[in-house]
C-alpha atoms as a PDB file:
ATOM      1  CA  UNK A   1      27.248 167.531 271.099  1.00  0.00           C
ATOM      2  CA  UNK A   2      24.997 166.933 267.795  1.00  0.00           C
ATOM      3  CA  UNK A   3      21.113 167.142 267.702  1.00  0.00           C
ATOM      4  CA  UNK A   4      19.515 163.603 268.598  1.00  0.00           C
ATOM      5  CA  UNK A   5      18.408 163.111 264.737  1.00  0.00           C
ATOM      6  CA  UNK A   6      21.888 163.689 263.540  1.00  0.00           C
ATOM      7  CA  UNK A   7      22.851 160.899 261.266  1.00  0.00           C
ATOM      8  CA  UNK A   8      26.674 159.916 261.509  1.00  0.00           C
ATOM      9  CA  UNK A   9      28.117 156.816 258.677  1.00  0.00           C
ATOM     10  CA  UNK A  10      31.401 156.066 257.917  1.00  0.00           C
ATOM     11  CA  UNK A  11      33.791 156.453 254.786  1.00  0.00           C
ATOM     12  CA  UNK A  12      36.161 153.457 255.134  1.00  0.00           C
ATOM     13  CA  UNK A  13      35.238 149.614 254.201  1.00  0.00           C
ATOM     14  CA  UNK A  14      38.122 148.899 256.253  1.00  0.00           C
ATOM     15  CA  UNK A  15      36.456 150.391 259.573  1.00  0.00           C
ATOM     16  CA  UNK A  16      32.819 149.635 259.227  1.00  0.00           C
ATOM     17  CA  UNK A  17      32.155 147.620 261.596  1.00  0.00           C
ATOM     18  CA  UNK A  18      34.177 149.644 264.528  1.00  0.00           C
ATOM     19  CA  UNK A  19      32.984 152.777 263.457  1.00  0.00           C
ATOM     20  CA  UNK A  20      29.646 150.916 263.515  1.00  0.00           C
ATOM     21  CA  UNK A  21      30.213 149.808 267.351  1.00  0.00           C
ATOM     22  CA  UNK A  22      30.879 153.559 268.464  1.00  0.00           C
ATOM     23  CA  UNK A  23      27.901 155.121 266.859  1.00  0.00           C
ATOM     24  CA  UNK A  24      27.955 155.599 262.952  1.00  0.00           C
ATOM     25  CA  UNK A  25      24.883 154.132 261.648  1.00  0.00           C
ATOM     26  CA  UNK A  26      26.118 152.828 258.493  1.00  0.00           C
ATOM     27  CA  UNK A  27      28.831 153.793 255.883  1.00  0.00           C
ATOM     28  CA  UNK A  28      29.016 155.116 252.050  1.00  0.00           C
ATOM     29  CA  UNK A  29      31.422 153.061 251.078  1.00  0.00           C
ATOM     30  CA  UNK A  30      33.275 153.069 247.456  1.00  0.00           C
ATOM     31  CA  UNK A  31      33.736 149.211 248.113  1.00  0.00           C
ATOM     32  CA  UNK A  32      30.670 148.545 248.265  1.00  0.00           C
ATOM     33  CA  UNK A  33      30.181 149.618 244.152  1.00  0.00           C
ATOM     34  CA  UNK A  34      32.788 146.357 243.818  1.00  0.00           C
ATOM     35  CA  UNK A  35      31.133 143.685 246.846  1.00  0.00           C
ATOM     36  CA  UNK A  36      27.698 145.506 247.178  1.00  0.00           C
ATOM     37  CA  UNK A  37      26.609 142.445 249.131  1.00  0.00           C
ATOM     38  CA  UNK A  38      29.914 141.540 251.133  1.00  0.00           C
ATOM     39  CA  UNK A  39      28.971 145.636 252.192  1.00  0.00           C
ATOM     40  CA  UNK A  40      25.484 145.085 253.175  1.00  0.00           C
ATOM     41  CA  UNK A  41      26.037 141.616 255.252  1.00  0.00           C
ATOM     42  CA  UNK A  42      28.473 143.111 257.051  1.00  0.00           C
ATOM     43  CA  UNK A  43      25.768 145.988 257.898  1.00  0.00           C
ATOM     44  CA  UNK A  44      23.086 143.656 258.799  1.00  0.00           C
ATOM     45  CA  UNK A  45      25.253 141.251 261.360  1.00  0.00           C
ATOM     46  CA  UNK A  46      26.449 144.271 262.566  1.00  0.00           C
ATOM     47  CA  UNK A  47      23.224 145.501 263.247  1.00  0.00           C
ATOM     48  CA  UNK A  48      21.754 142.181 264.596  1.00  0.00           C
ATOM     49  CA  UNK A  49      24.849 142.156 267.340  1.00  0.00           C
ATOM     50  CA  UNK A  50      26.531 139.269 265.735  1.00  0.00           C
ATOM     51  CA  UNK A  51      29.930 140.578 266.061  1.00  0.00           C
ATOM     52  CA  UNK A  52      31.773 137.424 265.690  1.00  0.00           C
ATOM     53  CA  UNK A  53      30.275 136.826 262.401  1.00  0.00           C
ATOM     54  CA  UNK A  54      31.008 140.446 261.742  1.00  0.00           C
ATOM     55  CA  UNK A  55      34.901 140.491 262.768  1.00  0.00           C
ATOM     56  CA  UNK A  56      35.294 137.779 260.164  1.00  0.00           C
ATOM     57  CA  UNK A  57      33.582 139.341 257.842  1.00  0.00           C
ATOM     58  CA  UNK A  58      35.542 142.946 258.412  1.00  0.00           C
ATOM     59  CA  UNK A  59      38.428 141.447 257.997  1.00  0.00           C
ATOM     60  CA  UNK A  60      38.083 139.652 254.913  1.00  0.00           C
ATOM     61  CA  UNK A  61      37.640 142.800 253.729  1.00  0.00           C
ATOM     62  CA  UNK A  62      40.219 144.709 254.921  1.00  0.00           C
ATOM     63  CA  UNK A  63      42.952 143.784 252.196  1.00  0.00           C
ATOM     64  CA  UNK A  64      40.070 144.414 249.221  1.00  0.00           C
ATOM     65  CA  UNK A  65      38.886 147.789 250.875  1.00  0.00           C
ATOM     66  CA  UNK A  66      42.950 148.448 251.328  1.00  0.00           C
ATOM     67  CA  UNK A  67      43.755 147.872 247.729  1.00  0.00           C
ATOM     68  CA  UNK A  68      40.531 149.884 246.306  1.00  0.00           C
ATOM     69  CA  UNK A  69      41.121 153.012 249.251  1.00  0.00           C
ATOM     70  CA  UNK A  70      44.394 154.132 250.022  1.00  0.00           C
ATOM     71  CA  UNK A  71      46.416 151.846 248.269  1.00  0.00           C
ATOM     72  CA  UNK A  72      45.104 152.204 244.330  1.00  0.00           C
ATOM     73  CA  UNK A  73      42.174 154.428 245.184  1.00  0.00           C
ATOM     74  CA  UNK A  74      39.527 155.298 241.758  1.00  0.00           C
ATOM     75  CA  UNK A  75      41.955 153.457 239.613  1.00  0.00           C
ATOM     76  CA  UNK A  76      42.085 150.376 241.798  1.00  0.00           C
ATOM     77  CA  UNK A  77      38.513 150.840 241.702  1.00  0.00           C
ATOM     78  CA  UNK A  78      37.681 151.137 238.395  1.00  0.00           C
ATOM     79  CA  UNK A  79      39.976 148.041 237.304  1.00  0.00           C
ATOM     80  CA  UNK A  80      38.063 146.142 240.266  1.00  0.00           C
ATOM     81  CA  UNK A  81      34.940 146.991 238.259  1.00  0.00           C
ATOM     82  CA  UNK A  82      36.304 145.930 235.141  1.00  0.00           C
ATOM     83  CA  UNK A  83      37.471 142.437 236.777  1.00  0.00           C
ATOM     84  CA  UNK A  84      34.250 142.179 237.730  1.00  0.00           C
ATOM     85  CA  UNK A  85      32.844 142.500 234.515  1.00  0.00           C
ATOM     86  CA  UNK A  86      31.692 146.272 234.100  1.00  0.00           C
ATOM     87  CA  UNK A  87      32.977 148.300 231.502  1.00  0.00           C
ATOM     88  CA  UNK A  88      33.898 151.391 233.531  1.00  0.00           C
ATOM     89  CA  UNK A  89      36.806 152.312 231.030  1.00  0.00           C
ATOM     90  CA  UNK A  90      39.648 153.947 232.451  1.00  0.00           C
ATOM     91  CA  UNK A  91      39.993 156.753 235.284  1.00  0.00           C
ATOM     92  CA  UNK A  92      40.224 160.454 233.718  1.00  0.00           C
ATOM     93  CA  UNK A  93      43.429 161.697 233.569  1.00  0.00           C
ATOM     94  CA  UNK A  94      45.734 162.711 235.271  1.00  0.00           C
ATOM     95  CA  UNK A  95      45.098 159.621 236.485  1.00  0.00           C
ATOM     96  CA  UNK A  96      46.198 156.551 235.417  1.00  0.00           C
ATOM     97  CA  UNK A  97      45.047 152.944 234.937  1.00  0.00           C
ATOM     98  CA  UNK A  98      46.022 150.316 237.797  1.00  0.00           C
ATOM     99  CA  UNK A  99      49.557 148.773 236.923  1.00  0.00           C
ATOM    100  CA  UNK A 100      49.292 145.560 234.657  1.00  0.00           C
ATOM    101  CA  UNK A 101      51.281 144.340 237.625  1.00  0.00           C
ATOM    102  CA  UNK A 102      48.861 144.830 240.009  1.00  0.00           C
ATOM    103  CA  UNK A 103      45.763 143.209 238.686  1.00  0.00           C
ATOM    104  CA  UNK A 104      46.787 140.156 239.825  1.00  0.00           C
ATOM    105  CA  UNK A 105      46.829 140.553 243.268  1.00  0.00           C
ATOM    106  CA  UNK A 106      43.443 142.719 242.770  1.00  0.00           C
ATOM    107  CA  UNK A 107      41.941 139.320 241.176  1.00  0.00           C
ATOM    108  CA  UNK A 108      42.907 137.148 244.066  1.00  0.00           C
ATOM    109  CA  UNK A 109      41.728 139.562 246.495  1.00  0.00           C
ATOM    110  CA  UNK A 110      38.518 139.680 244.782  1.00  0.00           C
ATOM    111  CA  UNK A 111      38.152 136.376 244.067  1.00  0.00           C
ATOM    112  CA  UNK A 112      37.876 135.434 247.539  1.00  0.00           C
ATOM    113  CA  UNK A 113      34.114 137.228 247.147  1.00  0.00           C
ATOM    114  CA  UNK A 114      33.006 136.444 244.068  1.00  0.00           C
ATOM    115  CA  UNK A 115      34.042 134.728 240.550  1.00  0.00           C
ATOM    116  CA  UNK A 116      36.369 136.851 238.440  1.00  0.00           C
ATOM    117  CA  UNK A 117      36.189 135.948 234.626  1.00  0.00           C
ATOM    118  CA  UNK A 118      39.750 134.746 233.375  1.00  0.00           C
END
């Protein structure tokens, strides 16, 4: 029911490459501020029909784009950032920084895509 130049993209790391499969033509993703190229391969084996490359790929993702979205959302974000080596400070309040007792599961989900200072 939309015009034929209506654009549709996703919100959710998580379900990029299904929404992909049904229509969306790409997603703004806040994961992809943390694995900006984990985000874009997935796009482009999406888009080149390599969807066993792809299904890997999505769900190696899944537990990062879990802990960043609904899990931990722009704190879990922000501390992702940090881990990563940006000095995004801390989220405005109300909210609140990510649990010390969190980080490290945010590290080893992380680290899985790229090399997280000690």
């Amino acid at each position: 029911m939309t015009p034929p130049d209506f654009t549709g993209l996703g919100g959710a790391a998580a379900t990029l490459y299904p929404m992909m499969c049904v229509g969306a033509a790409g997603g703004i993703l806040a994961l992809a501020n943390a694995l900006p190229e984990a985000c874009v391969r997935l796009f482009e084996l999406t888009k080149a029909g390599k969807h066993d490359e792809a299904i890997a790929l999505q769900r190696e993702l899944v537990p990062v784009a879990r802990l960043l979205g609904a899990t931990h959302g722009v704190p879990g974000l922000k501390a992702a950032l940090n881990l990563l080596g940006y000095d995004v400070g801390v989220p405005r309040p109300p909210l609140q920084p990510l649990p010390e007792s969190v980080i490290p599961a945010l590290r080893d989900a992380l680290a899985h895509f790229e090399e997280i200072p000690a």
